[in-house]
Structures are given as C-alpha cells and as structure tokens.
Protein backbone atom coordinates (compact mmCIF):
# COMPACT_ATOMS: atom_id res chain seq x y z
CA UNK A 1 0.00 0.00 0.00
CA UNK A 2 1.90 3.28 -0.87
CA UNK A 3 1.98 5.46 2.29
CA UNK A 4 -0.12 8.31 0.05
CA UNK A 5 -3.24 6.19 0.45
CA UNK A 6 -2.23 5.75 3.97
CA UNK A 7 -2.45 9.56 4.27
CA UNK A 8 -5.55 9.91 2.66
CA UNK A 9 -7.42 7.15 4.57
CA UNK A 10 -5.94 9.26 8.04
CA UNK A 11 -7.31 12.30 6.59
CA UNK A 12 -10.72 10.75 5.80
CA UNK A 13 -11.30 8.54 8.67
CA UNK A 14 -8.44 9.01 11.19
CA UNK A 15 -7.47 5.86 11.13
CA UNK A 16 -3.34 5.57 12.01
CA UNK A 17 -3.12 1.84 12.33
CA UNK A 18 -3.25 -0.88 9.43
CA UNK A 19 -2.95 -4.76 9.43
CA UNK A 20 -1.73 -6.20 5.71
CA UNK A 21 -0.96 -9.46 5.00
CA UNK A 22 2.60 -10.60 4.08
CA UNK A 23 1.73 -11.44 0.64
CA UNK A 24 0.76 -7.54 0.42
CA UNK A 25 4.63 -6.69 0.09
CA UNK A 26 6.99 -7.90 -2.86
CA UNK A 27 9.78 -10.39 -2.18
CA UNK A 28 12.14 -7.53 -2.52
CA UNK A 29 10.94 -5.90 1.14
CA UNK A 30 12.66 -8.66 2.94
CA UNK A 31 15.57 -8.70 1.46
CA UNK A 32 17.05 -5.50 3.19
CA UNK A 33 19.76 -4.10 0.96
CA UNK A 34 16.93 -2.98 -0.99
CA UNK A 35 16.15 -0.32 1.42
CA UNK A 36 12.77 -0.58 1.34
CA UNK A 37 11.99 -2.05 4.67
CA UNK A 38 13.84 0.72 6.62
CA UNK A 39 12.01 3.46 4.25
CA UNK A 40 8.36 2.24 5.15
CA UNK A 41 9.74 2.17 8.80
CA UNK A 42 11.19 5.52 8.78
CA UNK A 43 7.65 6.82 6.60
CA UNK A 44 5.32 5.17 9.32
CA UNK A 45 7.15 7.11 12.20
CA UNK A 46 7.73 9.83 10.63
CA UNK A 47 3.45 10.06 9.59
CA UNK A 48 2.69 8.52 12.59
CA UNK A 49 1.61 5.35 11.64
CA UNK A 50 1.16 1.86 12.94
CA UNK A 51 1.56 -0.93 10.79
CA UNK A 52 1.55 -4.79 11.44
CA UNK A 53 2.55 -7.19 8.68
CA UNK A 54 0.90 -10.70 9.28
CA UNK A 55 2.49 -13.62 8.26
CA UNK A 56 5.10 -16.59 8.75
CA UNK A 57 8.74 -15.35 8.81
CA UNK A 58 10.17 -18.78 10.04
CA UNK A 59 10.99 -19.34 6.48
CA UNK A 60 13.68 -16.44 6.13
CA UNK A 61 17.29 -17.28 7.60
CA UNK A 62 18.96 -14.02 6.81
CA UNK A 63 20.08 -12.64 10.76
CA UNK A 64 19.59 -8.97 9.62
CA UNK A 65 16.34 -9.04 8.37
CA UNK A 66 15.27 -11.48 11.90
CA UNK A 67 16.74 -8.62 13.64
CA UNK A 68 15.51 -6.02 12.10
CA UNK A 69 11.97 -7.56 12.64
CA UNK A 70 12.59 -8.08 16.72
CA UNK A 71 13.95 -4.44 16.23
CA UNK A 72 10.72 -3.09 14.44
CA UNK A 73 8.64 -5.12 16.98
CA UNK A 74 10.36 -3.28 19.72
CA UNK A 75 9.06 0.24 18.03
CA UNK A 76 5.87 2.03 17.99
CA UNK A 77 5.12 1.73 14.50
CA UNK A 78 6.53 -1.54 12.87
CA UNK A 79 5.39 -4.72 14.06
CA UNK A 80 5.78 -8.35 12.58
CA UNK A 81 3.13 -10.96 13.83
CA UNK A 82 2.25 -14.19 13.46
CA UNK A 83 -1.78 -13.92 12.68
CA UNK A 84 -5.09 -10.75 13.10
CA UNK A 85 -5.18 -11.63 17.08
CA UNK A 86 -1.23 -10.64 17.43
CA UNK A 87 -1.83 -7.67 15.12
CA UNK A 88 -5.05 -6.42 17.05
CA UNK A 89 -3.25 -6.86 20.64
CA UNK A 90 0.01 -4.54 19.32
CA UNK A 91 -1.84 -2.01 17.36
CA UNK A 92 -4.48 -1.61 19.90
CA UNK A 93 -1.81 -1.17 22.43
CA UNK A 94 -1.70 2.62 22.92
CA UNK A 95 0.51 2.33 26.20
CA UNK A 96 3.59 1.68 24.26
C-alpha cells in the first residue's frame, strides 16, 4: 500500500493503524539491501503510523532481516506478527 493512500485514509477517517498481510509486500521488502523495509519504517514514524505485517517469517534465515523484525517489533510503528489476534493486541496497544 503506498503510504499516500495511507495519508488519505488518516485524513478521511483518522485511522493511524493498518494490518496487511505478508503477501501484500513484494519479495524484494525482505531482502534488506533494498532499502525498502527501513524506508516504510522511517515513513510510518515519521506520519505517525502503525503498521503490522501478518504472516510466517520462520521461512527467512537471513540474521539482519530477523533482527531487524525483533527491532521493528520493539518500536511504535513496525510490528511483525504471526496472525489478526497478534496484530489487534500490538496495534491496539496505545501504552507503548
């Protein structure tokens, strides 16, 4: 989802937080020397997003991209879960 729909769907409806599926995101995202991981993380904060990417990541044995995912967990505004229930619990948690 480019982050300009993002924007318009805050300005329409203030909504801030999204939930996409894995599949939603081209190969390319995970492989980090494409930069385009740590550019939607830097957007998101930047607009004050929250977005959680659902999927399986067991599959991926590259140690930068696992730690860049515990990293982004650790944030406000990237999170990598498992299923809806994990994504519901961490963008509905407004204490972090």
């Amino acid at each position: 989802m480019p982050l300009s729909y993002a924007v318009t769907i805050k300005k329409a409806y203030g909504c801030r937080n999204i939930a996409l599926n894995k599949e939603m995101f081209a190969e390319e995202f995970f492989d980090l020397s494409s930069g385009l991981a740590k550019e939607l993380a830097q957007n998101l904060a930047s607009d004050g997003f929250r977005l959680a990417i659902i999927g399986d990541y067991s599959g991926y044995i590259n140690k930068p991209l696992h730690d860049f995912i515990n990293e982004s967990n650790n944030s406000r505004h990237l999170y990598f879960v498992a299923d809806e229930d994990e994504a519901l619990k961490k963008l509905g948690d407004i204490l972090r």
